[in-house]
N, C-alpha and C. Protein backbone atom coordinates (compact mmCIF):
# COMPACT_ATOMS: atom_id res chain seq x y z
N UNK A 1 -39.44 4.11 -30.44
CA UNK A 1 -39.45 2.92 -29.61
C UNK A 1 -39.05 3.32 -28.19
N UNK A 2 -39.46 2.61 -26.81
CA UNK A 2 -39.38 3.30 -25.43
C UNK A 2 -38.44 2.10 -24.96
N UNK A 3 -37.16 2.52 -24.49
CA UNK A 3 -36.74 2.13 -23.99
C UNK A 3 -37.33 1.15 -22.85
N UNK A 4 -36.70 -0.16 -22.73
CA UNK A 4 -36.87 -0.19 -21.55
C UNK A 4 -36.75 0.12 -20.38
N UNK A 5 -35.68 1.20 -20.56
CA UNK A 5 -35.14 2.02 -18.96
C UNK A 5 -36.09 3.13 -18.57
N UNK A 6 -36.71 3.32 -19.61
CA UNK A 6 -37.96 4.62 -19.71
C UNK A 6 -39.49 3.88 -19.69
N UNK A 7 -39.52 2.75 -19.71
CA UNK A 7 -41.00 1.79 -19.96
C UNK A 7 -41.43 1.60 -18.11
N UNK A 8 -42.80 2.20 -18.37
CA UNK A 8 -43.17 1.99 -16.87
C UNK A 8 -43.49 0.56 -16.26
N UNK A 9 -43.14 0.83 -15.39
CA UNK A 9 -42.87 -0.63 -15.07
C UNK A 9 -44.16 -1.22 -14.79
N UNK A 10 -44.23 -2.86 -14.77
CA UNK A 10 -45.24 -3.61 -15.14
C UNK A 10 -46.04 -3.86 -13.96
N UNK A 11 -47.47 -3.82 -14.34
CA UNK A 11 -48.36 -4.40 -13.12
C UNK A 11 -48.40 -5.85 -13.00
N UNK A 12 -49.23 -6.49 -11.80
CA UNK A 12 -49.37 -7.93 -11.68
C UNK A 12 -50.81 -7.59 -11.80
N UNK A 13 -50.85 -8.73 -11.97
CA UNK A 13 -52.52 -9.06 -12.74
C UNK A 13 -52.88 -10.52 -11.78
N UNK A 14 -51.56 -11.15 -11.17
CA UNK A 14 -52.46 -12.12 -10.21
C UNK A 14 -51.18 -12.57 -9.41
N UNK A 15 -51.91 -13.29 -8.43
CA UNK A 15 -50.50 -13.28 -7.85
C UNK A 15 -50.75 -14.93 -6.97
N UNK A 16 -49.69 -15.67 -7.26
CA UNK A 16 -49.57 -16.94 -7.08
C UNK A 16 -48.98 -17.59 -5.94
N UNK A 17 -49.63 -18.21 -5.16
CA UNK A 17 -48.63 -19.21 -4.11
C UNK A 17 -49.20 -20.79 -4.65
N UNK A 18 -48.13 -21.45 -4.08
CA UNK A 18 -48.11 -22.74 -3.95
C UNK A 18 -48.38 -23.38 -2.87
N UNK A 19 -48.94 -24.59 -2.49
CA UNK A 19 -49.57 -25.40 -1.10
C UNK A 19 -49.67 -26.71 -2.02
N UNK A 20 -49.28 -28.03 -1.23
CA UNK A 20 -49.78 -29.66 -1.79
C UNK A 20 -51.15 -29.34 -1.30
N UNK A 21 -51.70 -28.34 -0.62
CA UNK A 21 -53.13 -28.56 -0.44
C UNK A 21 -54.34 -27.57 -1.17
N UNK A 22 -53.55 -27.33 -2.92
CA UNK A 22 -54.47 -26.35 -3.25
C UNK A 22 -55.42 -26.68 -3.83
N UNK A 23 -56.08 -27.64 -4.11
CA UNK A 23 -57.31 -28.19 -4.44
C UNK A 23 -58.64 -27.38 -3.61
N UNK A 24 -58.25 -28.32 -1.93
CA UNK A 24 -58.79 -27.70 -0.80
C UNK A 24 -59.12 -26.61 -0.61
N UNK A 25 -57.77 -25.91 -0.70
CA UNK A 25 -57.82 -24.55 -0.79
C UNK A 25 -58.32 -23.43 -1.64
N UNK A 26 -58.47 -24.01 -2.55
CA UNK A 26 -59.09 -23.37 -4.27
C UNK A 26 -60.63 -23.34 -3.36
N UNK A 27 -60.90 -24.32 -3.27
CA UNK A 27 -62.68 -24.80 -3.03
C UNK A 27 -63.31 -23.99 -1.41
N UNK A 28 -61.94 -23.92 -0.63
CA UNK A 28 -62.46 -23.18 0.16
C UNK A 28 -62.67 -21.09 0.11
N UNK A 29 -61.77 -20.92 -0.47
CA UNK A 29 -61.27 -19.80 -1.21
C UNK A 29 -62.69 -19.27 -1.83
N UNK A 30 -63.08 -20.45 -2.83
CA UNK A 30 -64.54 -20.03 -3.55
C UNK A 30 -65.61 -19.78 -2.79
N UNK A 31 -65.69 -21.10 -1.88
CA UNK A 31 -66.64 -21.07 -0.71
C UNK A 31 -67.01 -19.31 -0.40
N UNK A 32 -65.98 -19.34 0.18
CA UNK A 32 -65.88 -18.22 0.93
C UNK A 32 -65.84 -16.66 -0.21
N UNK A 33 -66.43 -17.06 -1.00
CA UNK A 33 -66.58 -16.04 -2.66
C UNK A 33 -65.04 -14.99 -2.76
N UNK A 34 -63.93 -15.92 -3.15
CA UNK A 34 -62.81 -15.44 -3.28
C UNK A 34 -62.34 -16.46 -4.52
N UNK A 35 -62.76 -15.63 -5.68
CA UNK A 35 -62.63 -16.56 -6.80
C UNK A 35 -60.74 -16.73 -6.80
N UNK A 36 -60.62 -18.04 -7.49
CA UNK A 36 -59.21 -18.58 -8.16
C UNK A 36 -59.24 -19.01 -8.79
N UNK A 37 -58.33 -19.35 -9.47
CA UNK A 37 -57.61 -19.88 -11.13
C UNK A 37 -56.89 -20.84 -11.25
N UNK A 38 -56.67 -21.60 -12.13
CA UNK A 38 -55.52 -23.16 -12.13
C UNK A 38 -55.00 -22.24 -13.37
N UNK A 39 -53.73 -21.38 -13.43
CA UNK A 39 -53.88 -20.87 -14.69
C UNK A 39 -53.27 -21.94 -15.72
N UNK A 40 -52.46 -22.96 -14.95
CA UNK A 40 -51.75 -23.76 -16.13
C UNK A 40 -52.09 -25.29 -15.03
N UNK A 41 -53.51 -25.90 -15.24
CA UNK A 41 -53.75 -27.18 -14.82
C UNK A 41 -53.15 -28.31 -15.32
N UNK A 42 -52.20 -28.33 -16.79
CA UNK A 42 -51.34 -28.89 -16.68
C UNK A 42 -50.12 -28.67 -17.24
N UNK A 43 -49.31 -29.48 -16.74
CA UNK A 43 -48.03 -29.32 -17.40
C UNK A 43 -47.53 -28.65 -19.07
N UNK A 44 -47.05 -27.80 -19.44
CA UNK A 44 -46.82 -27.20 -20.67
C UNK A 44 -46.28 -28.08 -21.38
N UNK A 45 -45.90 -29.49 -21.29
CA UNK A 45 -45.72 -30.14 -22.22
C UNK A 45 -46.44 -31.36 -22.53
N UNK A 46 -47.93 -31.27 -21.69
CA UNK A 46 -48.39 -32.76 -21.69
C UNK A 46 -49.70 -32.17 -22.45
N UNK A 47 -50.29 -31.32 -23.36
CA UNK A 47 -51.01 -30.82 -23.37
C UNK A 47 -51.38 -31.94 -25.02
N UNK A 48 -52.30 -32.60 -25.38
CA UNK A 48 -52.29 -33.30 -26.59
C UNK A 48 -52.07 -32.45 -27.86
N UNK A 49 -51.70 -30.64 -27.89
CA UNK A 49 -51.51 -30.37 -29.20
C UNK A 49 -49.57 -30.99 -29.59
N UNK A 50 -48.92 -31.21 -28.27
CA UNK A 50 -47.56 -31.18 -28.51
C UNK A 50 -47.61 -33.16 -28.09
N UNK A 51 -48.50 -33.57 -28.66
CA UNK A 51 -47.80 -35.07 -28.51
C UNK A 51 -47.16 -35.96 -29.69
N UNK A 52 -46.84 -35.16 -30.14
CA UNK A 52 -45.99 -35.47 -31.62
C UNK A 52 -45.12 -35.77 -31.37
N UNK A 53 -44.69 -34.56 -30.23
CA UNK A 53 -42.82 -34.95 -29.43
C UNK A 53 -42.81 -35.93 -28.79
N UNK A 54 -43.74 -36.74 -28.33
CA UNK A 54 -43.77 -38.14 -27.35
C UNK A 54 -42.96 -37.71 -26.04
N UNK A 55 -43.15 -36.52 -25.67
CA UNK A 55 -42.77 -36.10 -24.24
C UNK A 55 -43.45 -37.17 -23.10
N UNK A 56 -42.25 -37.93 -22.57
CA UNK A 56 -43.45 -38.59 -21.32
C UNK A 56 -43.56 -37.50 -20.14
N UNK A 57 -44.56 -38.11 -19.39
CA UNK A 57 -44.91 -37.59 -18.28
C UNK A 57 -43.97 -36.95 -17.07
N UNK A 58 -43.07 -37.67 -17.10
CA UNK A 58 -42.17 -37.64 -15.84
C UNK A 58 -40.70 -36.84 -16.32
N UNK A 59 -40.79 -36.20 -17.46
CA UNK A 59 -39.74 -35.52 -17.90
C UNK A 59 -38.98 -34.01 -17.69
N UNK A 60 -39.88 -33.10 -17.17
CA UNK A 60 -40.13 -32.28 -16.11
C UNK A 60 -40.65 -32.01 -14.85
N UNK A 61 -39.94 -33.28 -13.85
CA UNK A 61 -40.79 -33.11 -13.06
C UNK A 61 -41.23 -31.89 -12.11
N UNK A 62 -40.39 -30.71 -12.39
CA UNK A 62 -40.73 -29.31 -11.54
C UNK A 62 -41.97 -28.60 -11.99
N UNK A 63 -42.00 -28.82 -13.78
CA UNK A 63 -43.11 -28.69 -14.49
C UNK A 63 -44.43 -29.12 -13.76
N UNK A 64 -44.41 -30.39 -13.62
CA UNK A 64 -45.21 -31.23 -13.30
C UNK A 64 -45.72 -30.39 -11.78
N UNK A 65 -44.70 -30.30 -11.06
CA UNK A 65 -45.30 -30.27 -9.51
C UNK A 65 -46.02 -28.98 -9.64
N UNK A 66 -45.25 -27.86 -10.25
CA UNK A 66 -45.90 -26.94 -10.59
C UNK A 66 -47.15 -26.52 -10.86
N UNK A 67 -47.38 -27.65 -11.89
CA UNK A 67 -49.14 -27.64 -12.47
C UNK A 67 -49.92 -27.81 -10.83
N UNK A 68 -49.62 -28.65 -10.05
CA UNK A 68 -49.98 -29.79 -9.34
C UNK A 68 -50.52 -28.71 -7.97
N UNK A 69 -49.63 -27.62 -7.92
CA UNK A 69 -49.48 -26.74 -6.69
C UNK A 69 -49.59 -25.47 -6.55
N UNK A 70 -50.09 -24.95 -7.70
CA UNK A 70 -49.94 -23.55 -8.52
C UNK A 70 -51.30 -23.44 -7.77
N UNK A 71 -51.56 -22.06 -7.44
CA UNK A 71 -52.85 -21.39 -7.54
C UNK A 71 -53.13 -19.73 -7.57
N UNK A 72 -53.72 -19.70 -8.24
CA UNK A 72 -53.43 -17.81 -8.68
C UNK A 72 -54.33 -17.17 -8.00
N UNK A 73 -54.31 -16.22 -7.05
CA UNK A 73 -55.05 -15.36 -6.07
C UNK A 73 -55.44 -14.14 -7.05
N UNK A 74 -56.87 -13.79 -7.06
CA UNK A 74 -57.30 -12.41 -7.39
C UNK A 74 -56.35 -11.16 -6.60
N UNK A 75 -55.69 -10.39 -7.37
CA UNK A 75 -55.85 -8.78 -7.53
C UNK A 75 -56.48 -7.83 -8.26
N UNK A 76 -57.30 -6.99 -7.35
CA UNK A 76 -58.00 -6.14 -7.32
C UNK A 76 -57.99 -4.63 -6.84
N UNK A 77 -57.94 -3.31 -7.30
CA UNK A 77 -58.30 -2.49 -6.06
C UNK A 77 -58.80 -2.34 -5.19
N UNK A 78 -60.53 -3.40 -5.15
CA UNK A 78 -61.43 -3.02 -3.98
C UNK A 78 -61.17 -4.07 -2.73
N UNK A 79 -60.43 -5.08 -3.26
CA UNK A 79 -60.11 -6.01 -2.39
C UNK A 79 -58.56 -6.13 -1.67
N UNK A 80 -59.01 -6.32 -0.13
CA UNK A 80 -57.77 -6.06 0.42
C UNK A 80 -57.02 -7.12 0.99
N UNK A 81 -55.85 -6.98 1.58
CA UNK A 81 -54.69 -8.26 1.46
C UNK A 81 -55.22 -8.87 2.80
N UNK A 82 -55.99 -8.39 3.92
CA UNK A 82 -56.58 -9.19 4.53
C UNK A 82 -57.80 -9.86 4.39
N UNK A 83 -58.58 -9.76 3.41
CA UNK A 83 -59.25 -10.36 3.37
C UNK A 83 -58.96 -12.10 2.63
N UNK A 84 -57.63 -11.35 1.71
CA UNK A 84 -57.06 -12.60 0.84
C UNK A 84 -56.11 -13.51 2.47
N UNK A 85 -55.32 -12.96 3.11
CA UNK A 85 -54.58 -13.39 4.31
C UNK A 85 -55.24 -14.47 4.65
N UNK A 86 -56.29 -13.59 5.79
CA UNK A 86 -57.16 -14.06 6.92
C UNK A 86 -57.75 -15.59 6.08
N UNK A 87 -58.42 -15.21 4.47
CA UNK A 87 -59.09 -16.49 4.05
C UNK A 87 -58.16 -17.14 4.25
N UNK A 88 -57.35 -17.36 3.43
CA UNK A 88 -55.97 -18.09 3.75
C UNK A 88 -55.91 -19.10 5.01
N UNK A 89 -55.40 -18.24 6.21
CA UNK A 89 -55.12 -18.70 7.72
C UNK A 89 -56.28 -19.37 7.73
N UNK A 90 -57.58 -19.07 7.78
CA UNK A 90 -58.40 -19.70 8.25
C UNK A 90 -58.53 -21.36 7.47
N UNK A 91 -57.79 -21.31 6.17
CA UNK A 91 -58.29 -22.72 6.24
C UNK A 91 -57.42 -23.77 6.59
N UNK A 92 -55.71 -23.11 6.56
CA UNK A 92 -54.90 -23.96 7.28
C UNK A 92 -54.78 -23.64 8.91
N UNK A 93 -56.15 -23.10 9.40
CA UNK A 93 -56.10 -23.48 10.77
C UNK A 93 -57.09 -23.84 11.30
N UNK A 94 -57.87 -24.40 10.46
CA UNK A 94 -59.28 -25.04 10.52
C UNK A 94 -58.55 -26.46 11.33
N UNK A 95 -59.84 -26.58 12.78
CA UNK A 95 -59.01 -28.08 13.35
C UNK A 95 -58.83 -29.53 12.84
């Protein structure tokens, strides 16, 4: 068994910011052929396999905002951090 002090350490496979404007931003992102992901569109407890628990809606709300604001950026080798940036800037500086 490998230690964890000896276990190489872990890659990212995507990498996430938050914006109230990631809808927009998802769609412009694509536009501009820079695919993204909703990896968790909703909340981990509102999902109908867990409504047995009668979790309401408003019971996590960090959960919640989370779902709401999440958006997962491609990493890649061939693709570089300005191209992910610049898309970026450009759409929160669109007039």
């Amino acid at each position: 068994m490998t230690s964890w002090r000896s276990a190489p350490a872990p890659g990212a496979n995507f990498y996430v910011v938050r914006t109230r404007q990631r809808d927009g931003l998802q769609h412009y992102l694509n536009v501009t052929r820079i695919d993204t992901l909703n990896h968790y569109p909703v909340s981990p407890h509102l999902p109908q396999v867990y409504a047995y628990g009668r979790l309401r809606a408003d019971i996590y709300p960090l959960a919640e905002d989370l779902a709401v604001t999440c958006l997962s950026l491609p990493m890649w080798p061939g693709m570089t951090e300005d191209q992910v940036v610049d898309s970026i800037c450009g759409y929160f500086e669109r007039p």
